[in-house]
Protein backbone atom coordinates (compact mmCIF):
# COMPACT_ATOMS: atom_id res chain seq x y z
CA UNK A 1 44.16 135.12 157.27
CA UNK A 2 42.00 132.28 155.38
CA UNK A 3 43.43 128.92 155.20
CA UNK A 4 43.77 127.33 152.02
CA UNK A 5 41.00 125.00 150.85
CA UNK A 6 42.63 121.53 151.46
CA UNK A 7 38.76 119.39 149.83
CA UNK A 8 41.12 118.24 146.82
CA UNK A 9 43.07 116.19 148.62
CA UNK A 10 39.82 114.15 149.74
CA UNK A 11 39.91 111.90 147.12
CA UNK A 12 43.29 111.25 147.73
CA UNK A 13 43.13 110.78 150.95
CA UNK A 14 40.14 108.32 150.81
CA UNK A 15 42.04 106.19 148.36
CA UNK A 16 44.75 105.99 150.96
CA UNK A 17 41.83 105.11 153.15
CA UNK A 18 41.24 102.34 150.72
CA UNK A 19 44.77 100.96 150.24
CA UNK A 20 45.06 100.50 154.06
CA UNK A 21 42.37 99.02 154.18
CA UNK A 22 43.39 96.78 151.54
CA UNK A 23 46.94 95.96 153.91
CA UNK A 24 44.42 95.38 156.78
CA UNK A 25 43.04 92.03 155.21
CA UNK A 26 46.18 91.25 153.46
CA UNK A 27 47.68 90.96 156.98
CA UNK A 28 44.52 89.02 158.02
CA UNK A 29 44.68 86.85 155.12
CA UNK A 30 48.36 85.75 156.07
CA UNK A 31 49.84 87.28 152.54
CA UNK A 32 53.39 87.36 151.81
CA UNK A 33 55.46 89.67 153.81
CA UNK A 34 56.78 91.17 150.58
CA UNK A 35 53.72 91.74 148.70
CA UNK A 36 52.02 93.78 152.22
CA UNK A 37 55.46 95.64 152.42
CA UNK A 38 54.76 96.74 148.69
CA UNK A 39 51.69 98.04 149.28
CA UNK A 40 52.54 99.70 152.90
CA UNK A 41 55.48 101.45 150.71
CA UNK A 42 52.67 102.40 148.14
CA UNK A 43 50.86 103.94 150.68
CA UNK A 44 53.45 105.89 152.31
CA UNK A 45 54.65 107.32 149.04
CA UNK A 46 50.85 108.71 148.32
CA UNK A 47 50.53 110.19 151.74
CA UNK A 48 54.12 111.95 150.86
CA UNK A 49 52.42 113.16 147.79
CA UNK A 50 49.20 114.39 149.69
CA UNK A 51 51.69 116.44 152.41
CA UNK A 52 53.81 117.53 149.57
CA UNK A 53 50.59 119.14 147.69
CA UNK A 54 49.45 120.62 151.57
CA UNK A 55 52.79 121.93 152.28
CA UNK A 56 52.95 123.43 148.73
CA UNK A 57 49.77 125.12 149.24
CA UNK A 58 50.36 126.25 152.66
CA UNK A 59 53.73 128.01 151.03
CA UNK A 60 52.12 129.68 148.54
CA UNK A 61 49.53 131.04 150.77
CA UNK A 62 49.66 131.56 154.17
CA UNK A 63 53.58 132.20 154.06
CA UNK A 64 53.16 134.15 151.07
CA UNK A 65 50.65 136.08 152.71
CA UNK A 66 52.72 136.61 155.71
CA UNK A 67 55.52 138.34 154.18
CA UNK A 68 54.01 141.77 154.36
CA UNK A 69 53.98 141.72 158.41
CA UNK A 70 57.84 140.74 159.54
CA UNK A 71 56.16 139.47 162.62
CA UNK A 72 54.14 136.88 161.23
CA UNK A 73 56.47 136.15 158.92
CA UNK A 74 59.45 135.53 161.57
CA UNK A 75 55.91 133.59 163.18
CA UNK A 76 55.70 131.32 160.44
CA UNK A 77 59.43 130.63 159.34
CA UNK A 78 59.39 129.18 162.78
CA UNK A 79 56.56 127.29 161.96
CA UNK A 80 58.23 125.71 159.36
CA UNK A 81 60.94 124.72 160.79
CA UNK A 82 59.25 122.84 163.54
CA UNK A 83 57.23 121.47 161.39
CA UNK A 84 60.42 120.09 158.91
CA UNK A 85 62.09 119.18 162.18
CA UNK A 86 59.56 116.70 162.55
């Protein structure tokens, strides 16, 4: 089985990169509790988004793909629900 090409989510992921590093010297620079706890909730919300798009993809191919084999597909519903337990 391939795994899904996840290199769209790069950019993404290096703006995240970006806003914590943005909290980093906000926290250094002794800002307002409020205004770090806005951008820590920013952050958080475009990781979500990021998992949300890998999960989505991950569905719609490597589950998909596993339906044909009952095995693997018992194999991965398992996998999911670790992974949602988590």
């Amino acid at each position: 089985m391939d795994n899904p090409c996840h290199r769209d989510r790069i950019t993404n992921l290096k703006r995240i990169e970006g806003q914590i590093r943005g909290i980093i010297a906000m926290i250094e620079d002794k800002r307002y509790c409020v205004d770090i706890l806005d951008q820590l909730k920013a952050a958080k919300n475009s990781i979500s988004l990021v998992e949300g798009d890998i999960l989505a993809k991950h569905m719609s191919a490597c589950v998909r793909e596993s339906l044909v084999d009952l095995e693997k597909s018992d194999e991965k519903i398992d996998e999911l629900i670790q992974l949602l337990k988590r």
